[in-house]
PDB file of N, CA and C in Angstrom:
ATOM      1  N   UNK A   1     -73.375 -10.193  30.899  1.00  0.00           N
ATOM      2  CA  UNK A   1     -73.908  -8.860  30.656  1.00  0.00           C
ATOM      3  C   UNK A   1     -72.803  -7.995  30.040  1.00  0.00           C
ATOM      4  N   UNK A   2     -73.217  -6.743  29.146  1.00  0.00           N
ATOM      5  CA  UNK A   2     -72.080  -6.354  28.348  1.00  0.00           C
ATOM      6  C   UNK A   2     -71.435  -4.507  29.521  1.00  0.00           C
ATOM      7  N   UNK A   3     -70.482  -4.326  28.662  1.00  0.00           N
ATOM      8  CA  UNK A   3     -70.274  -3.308  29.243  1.00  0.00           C
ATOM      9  C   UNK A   3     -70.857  -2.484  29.024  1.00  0.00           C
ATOM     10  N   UNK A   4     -72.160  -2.037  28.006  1.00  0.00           N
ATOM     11  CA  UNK A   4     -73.017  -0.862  27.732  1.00  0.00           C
ATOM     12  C   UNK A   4     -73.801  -0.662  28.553  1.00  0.00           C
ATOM     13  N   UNK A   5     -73.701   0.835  28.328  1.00  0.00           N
ATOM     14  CA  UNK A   5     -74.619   1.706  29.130  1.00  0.00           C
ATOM     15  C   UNK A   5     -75.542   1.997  28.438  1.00  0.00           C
ATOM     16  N   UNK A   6     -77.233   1.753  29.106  1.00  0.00           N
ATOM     17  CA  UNK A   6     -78.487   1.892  27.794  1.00  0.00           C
ATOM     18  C   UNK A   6     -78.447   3.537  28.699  1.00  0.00           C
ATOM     19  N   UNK A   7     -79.314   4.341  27.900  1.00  0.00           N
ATOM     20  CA  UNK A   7     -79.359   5.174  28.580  1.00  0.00           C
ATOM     21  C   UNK A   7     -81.526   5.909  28.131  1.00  0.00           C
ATOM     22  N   UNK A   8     -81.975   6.806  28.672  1.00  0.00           N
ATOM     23  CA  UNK A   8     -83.027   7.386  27.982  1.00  0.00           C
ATOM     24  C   UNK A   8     -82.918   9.067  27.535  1.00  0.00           C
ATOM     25  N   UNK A   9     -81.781   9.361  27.435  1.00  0.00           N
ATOM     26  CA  UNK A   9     -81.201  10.855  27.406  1.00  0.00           C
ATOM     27  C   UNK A   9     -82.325  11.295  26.267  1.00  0.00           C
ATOM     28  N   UNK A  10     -81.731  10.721  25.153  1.00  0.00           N
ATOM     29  CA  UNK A  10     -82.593  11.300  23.548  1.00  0.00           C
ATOM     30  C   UNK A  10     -83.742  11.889  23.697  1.00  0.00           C
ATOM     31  N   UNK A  11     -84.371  10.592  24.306  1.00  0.00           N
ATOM     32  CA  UNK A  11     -85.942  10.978  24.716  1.00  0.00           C
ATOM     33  C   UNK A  11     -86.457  12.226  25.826  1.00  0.00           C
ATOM     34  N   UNK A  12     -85.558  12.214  26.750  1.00  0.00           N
ATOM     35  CA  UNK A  12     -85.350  12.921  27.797  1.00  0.00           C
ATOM     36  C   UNK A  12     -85.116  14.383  27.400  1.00  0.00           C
ATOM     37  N   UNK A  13     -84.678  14.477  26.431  1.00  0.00           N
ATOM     38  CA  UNK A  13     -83.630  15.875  25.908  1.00  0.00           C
ATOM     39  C   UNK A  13     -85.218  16.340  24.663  1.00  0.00           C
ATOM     40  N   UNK A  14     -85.614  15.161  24.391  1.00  0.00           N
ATOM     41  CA  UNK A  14     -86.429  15.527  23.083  1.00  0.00           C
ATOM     42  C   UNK A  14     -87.765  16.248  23.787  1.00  0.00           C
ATOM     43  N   UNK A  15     -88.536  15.577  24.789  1.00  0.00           N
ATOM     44  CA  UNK A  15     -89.138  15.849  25.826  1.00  0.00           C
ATOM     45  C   UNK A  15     -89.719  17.687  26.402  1.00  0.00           C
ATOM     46  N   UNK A  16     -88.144  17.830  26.465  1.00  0.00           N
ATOM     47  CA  UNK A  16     -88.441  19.148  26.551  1.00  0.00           C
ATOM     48  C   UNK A  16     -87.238  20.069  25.476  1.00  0.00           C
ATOM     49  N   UNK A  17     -87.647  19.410  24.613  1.00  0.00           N
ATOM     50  CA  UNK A  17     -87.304  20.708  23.467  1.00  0.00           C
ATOM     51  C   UNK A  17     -86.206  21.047  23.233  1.00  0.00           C
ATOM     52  N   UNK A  18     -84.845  20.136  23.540  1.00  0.00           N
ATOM     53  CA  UNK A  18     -83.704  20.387  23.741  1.00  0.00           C
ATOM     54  C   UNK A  18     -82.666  20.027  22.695  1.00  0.00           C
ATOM     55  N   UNK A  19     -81.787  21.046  22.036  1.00  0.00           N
ATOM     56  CA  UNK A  19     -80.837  20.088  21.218  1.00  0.00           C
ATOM     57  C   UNK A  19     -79.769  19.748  21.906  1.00  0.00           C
ATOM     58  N   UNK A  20     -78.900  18.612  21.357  1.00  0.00           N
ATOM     59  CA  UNK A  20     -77.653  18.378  21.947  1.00  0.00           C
ATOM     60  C   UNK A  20     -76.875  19.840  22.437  1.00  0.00           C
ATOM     61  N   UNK A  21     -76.817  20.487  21.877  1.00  0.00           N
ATOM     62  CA  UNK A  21     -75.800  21.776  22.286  1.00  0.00           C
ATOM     63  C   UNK A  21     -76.393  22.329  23.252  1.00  0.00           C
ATOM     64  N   UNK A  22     -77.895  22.636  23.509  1.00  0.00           N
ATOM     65  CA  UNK A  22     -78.598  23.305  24.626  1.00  0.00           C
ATOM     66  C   UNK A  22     -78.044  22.177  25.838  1.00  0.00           C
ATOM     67  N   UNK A  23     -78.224  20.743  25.563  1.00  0.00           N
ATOM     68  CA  UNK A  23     -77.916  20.229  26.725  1.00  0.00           C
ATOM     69  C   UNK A  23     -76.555  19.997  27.229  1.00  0.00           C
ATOM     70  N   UNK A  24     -75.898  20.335  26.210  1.00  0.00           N
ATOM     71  CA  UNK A  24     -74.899  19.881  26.843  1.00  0.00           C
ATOM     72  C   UNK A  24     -73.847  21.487  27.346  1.00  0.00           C
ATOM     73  N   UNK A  25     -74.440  22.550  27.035  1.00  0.00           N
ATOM     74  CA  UNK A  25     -74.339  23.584  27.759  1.00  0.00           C
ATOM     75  C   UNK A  25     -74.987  23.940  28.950  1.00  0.00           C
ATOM     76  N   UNK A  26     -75.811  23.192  29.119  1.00  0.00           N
ATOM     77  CA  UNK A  26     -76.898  23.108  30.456  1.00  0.00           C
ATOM     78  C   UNK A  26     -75.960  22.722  31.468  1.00  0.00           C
ATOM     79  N   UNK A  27     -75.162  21.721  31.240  1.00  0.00           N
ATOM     80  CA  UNK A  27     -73.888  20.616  32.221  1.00  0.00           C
ATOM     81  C   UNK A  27     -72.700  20.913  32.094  1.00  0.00           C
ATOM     82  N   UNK A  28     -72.720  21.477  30.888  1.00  0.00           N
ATOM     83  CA  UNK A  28     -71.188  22.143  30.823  1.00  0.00           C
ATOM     84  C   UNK A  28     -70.601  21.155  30.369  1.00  0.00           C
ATOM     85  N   UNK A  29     -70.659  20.349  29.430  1.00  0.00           N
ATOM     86  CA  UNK A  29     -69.693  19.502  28.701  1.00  0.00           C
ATOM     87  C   UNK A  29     -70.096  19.555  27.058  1.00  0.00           C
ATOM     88  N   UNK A  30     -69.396  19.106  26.445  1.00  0.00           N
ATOM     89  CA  UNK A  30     -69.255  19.058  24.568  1.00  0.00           C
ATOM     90  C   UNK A  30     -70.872  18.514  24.281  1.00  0.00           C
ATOM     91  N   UNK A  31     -70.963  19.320  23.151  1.00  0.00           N
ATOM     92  CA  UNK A  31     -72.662  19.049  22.363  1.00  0.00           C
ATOM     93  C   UNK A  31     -71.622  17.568  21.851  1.00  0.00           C
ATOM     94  N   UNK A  32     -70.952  17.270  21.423  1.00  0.00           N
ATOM     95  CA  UNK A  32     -70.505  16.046  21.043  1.00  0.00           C
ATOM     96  C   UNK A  32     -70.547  14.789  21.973  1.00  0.00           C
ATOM     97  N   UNK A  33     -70.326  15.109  23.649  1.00  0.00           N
ATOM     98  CA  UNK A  33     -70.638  14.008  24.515  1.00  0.00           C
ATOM     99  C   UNK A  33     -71.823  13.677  24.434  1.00  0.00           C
ATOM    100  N   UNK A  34     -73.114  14.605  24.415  1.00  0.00           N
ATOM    101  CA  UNK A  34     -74.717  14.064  24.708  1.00  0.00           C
ATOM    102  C   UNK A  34     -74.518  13.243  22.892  1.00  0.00           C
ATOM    103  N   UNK A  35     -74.715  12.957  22.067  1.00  0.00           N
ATOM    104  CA  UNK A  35     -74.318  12.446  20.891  1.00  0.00           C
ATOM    105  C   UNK A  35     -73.696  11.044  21.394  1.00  0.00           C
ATOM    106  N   UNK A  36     -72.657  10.977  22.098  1.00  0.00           N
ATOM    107  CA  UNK A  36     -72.221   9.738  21.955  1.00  0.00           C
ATOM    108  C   UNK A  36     -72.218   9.070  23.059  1.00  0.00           C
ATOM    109  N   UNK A  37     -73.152   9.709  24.293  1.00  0.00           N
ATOM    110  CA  UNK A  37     -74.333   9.113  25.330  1.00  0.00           C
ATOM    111  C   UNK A  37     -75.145   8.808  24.535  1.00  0.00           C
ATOM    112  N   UNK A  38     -75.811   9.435  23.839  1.00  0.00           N
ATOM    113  CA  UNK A  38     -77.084   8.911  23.248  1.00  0.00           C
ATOM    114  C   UNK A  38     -77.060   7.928  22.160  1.00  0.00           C
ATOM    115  N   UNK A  39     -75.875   7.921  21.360  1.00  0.00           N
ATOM    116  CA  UNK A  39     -76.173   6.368  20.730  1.00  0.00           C
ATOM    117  C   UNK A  39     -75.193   5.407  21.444  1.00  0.00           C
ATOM    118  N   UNK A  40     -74.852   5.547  22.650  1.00  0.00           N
ATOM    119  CA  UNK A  40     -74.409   4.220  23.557  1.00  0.00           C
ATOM    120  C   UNK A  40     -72.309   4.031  23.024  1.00  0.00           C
ATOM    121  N   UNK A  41     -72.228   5.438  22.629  1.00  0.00           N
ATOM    122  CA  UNK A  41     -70.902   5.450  21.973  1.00  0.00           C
ATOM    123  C   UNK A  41     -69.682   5.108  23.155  1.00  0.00           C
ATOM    124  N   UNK A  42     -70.268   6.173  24.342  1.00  0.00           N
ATOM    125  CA  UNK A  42     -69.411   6.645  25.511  1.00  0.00           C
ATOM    126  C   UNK A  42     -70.412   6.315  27.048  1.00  0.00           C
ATOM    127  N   UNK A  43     -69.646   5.953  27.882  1.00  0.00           N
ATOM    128  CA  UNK A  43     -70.553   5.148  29.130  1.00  0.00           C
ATOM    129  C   UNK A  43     -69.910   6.466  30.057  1.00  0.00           C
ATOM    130  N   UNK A  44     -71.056   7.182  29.988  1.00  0.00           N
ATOM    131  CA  UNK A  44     -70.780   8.470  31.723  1.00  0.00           C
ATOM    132  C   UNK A  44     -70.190   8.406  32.801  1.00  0.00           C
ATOM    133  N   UNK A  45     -69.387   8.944  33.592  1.00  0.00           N
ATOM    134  CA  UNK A  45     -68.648   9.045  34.189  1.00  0.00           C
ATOM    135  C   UNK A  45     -69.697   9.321  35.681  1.00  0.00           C
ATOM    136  N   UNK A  46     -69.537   8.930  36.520  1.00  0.00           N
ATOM    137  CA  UNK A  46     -70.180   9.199  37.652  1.00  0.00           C
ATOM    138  C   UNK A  46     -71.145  10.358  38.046  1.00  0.00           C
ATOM    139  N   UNK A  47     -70.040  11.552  37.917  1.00  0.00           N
ATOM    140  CA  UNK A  47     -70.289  12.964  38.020  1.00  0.00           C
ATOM    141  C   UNK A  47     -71.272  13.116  36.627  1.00  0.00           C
ATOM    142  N   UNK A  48     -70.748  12.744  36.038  1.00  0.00           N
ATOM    143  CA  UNK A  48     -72.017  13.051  34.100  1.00  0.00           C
ATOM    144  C   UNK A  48     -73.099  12.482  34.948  1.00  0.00           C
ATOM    145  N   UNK A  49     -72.901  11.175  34.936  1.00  0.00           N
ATOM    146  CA  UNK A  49     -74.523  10.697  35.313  1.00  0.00           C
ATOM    147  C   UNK A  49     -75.227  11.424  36.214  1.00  0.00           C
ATOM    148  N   UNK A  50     -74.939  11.707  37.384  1.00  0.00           N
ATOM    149  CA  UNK A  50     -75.368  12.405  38.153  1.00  0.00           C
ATOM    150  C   UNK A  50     -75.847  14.103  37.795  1.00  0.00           C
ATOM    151  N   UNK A  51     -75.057  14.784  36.896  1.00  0.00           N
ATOM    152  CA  UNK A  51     -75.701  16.277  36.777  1.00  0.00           C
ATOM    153  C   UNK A  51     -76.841  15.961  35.575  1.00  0.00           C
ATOM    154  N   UNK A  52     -77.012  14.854  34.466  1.00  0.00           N
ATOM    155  CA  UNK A  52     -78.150  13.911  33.728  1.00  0.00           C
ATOM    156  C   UNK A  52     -79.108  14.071  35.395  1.00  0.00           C
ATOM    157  N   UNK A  53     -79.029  13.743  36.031  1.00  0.00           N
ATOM    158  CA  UNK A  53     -80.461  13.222  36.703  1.00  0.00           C
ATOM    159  C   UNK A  53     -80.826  14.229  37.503  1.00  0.00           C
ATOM    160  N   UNK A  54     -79.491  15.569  37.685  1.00  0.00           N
ATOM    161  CA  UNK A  54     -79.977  16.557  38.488  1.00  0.00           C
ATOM    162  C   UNK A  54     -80.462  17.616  37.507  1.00  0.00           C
ATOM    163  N   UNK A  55     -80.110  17.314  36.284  1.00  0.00           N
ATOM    164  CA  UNK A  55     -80.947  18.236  35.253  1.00  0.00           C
ATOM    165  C   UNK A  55     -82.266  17.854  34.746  1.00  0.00           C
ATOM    166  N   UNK A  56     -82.548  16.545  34.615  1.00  0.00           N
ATOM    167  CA  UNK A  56     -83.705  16.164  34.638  1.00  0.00           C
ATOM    168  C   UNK A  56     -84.830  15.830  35.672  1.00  0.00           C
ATOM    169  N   UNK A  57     -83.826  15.684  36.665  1.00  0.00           N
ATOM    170  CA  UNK A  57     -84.807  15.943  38.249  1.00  0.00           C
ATOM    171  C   UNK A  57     -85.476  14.624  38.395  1.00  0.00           C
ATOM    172  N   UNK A  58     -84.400  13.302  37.849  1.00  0.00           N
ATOM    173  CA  UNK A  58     -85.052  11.533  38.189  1.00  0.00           C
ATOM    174  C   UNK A  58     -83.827  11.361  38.682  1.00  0.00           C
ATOM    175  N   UNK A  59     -84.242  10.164  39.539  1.00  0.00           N
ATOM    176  CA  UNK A  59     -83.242   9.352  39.781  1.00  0.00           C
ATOM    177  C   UNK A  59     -82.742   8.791  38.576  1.00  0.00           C
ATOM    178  N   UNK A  60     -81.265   8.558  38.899  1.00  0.00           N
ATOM    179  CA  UNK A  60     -80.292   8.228  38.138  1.00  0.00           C
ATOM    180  C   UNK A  60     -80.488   6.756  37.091  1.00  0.00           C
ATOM    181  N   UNK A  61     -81.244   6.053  38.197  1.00  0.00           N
ATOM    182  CA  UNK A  61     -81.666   4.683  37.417  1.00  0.00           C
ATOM    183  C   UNK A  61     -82.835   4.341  36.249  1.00  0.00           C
ATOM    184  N   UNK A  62     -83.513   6.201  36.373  1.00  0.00           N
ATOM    185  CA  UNK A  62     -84.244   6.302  35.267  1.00  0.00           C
ATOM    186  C   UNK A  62     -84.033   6.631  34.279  1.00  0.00           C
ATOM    187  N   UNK A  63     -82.683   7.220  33.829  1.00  0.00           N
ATOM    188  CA  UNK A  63     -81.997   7.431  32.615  1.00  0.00           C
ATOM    189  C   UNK A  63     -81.354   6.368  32.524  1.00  0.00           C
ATOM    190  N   UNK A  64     -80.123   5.856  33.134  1.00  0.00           N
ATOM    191  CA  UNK A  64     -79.211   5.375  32.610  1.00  0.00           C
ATOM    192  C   UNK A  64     -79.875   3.703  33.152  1.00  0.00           C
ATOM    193  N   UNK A  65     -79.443   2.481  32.829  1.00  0.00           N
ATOM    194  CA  UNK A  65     -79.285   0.630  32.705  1.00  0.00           C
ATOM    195  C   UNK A  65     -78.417   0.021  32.363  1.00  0.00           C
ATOM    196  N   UNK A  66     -78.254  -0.997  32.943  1.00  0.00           N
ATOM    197  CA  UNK A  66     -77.139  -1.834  32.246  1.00  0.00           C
ATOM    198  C   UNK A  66     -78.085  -2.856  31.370  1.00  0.00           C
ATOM    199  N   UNK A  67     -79.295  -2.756  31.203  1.00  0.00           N
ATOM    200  CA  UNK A  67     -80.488  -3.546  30.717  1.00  0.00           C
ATOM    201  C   UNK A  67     -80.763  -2.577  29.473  1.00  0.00           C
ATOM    202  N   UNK A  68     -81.371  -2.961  28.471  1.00  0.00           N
ATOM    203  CA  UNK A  68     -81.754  -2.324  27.464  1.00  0.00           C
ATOM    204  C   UNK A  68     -83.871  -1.787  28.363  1.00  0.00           C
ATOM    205  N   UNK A  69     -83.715  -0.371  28.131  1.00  0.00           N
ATOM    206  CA  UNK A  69     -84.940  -0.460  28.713  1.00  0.00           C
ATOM    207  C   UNK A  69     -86.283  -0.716  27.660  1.00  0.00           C
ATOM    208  N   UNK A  70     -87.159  -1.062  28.412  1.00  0.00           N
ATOM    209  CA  UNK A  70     -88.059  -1.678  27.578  1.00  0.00           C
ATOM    210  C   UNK A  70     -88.931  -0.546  26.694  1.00  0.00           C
ATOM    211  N   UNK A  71     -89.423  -1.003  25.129  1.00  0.00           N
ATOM    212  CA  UNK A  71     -89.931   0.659  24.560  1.00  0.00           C
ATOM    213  C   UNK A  71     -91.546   1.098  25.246  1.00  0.00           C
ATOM    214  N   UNK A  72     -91.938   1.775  24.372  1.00  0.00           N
ATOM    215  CA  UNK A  72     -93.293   2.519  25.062  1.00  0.00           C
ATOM    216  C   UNK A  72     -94.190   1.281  25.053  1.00  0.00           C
ATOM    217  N   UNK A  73     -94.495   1.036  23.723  1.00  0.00           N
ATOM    218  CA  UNK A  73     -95.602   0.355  23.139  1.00  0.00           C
ATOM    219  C   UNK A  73     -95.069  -1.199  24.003  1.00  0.00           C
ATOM    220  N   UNK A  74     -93.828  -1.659  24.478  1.00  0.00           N
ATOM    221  CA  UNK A  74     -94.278  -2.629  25.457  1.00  0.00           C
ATOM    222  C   UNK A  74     -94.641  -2.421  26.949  1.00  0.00           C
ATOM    223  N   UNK A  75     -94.112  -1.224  27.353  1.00  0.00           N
ATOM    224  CA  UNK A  75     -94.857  -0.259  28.442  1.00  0.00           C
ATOM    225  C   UNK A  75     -96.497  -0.325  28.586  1.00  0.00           C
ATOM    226  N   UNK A  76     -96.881   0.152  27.572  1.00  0.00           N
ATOM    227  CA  UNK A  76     -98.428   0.186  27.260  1.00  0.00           C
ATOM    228  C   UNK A  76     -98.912  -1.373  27.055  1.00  0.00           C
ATOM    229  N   UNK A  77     -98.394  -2.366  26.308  1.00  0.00           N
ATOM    230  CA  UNK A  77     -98.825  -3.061  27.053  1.00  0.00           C
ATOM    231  C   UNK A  77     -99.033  -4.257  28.156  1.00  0.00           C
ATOM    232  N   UNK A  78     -97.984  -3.903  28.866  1.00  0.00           N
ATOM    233  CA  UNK A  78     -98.165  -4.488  30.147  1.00  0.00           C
ATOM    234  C   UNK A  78     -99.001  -3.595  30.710  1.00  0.00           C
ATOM    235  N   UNK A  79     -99.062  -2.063  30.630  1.00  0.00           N
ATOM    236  CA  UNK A  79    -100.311  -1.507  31.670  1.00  0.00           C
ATOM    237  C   UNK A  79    -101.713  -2.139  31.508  1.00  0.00           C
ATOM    238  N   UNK A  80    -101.955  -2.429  29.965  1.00  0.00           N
ATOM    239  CA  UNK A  80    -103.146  -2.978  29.661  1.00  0.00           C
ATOM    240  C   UNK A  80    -103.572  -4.164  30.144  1.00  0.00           C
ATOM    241  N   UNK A  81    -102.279  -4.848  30.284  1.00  0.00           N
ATOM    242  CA  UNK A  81    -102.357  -6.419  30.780  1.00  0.00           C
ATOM    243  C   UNK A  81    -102.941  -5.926  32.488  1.00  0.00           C
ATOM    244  N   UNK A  82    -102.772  -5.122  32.688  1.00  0.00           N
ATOM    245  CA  UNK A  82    -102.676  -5.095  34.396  1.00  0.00           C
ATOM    246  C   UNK A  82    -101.239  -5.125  34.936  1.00  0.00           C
ATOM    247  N   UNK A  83    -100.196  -5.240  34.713  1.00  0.00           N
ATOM    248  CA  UNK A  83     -99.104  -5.616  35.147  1.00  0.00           C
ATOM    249  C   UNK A  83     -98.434  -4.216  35.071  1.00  0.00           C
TER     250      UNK A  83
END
């Protein structure tokens, strides 16, 4: 398994209307860190991950993986499958 961190920030941030600079003034760190979280540049630091899941209000394991997470359209269909 590699050392990357997958993460779902982009989507997360896009979600509710957010640019990098809004979010990353939200946490108090560089509009340049959410950027290089989000294309898998830089792997979060404990404390990052954690104010990510207290700003988005998920557990931590719903943003960030050491797994690439799976996209929508295979989401959708395993729901279809039943699974």
């Amino acid at each position: 398994m590699s050392d990357k961190i997958h993460n779902r920030i982009g989507m997360l941030r896009a979600e509710k209307g957010l640019s990098r600079k809004a979010l990353a003034d939200a946490i108090e760190v560089n509009y340049q860190t959410i950027g290089y979280l989000e294309r898998g540049d830089y792997n979060p630091s404990l404390e990052l991950a954690l104010k990510l899941a207290d700003f988005f209000e998920l557990p931590v394991e719903m943003i960030f993986s050491r797994r690439p997470f799976p996209t929508l359209s295979e989401q959708l269909v395993k729901l279809q499958q039943g699974g």
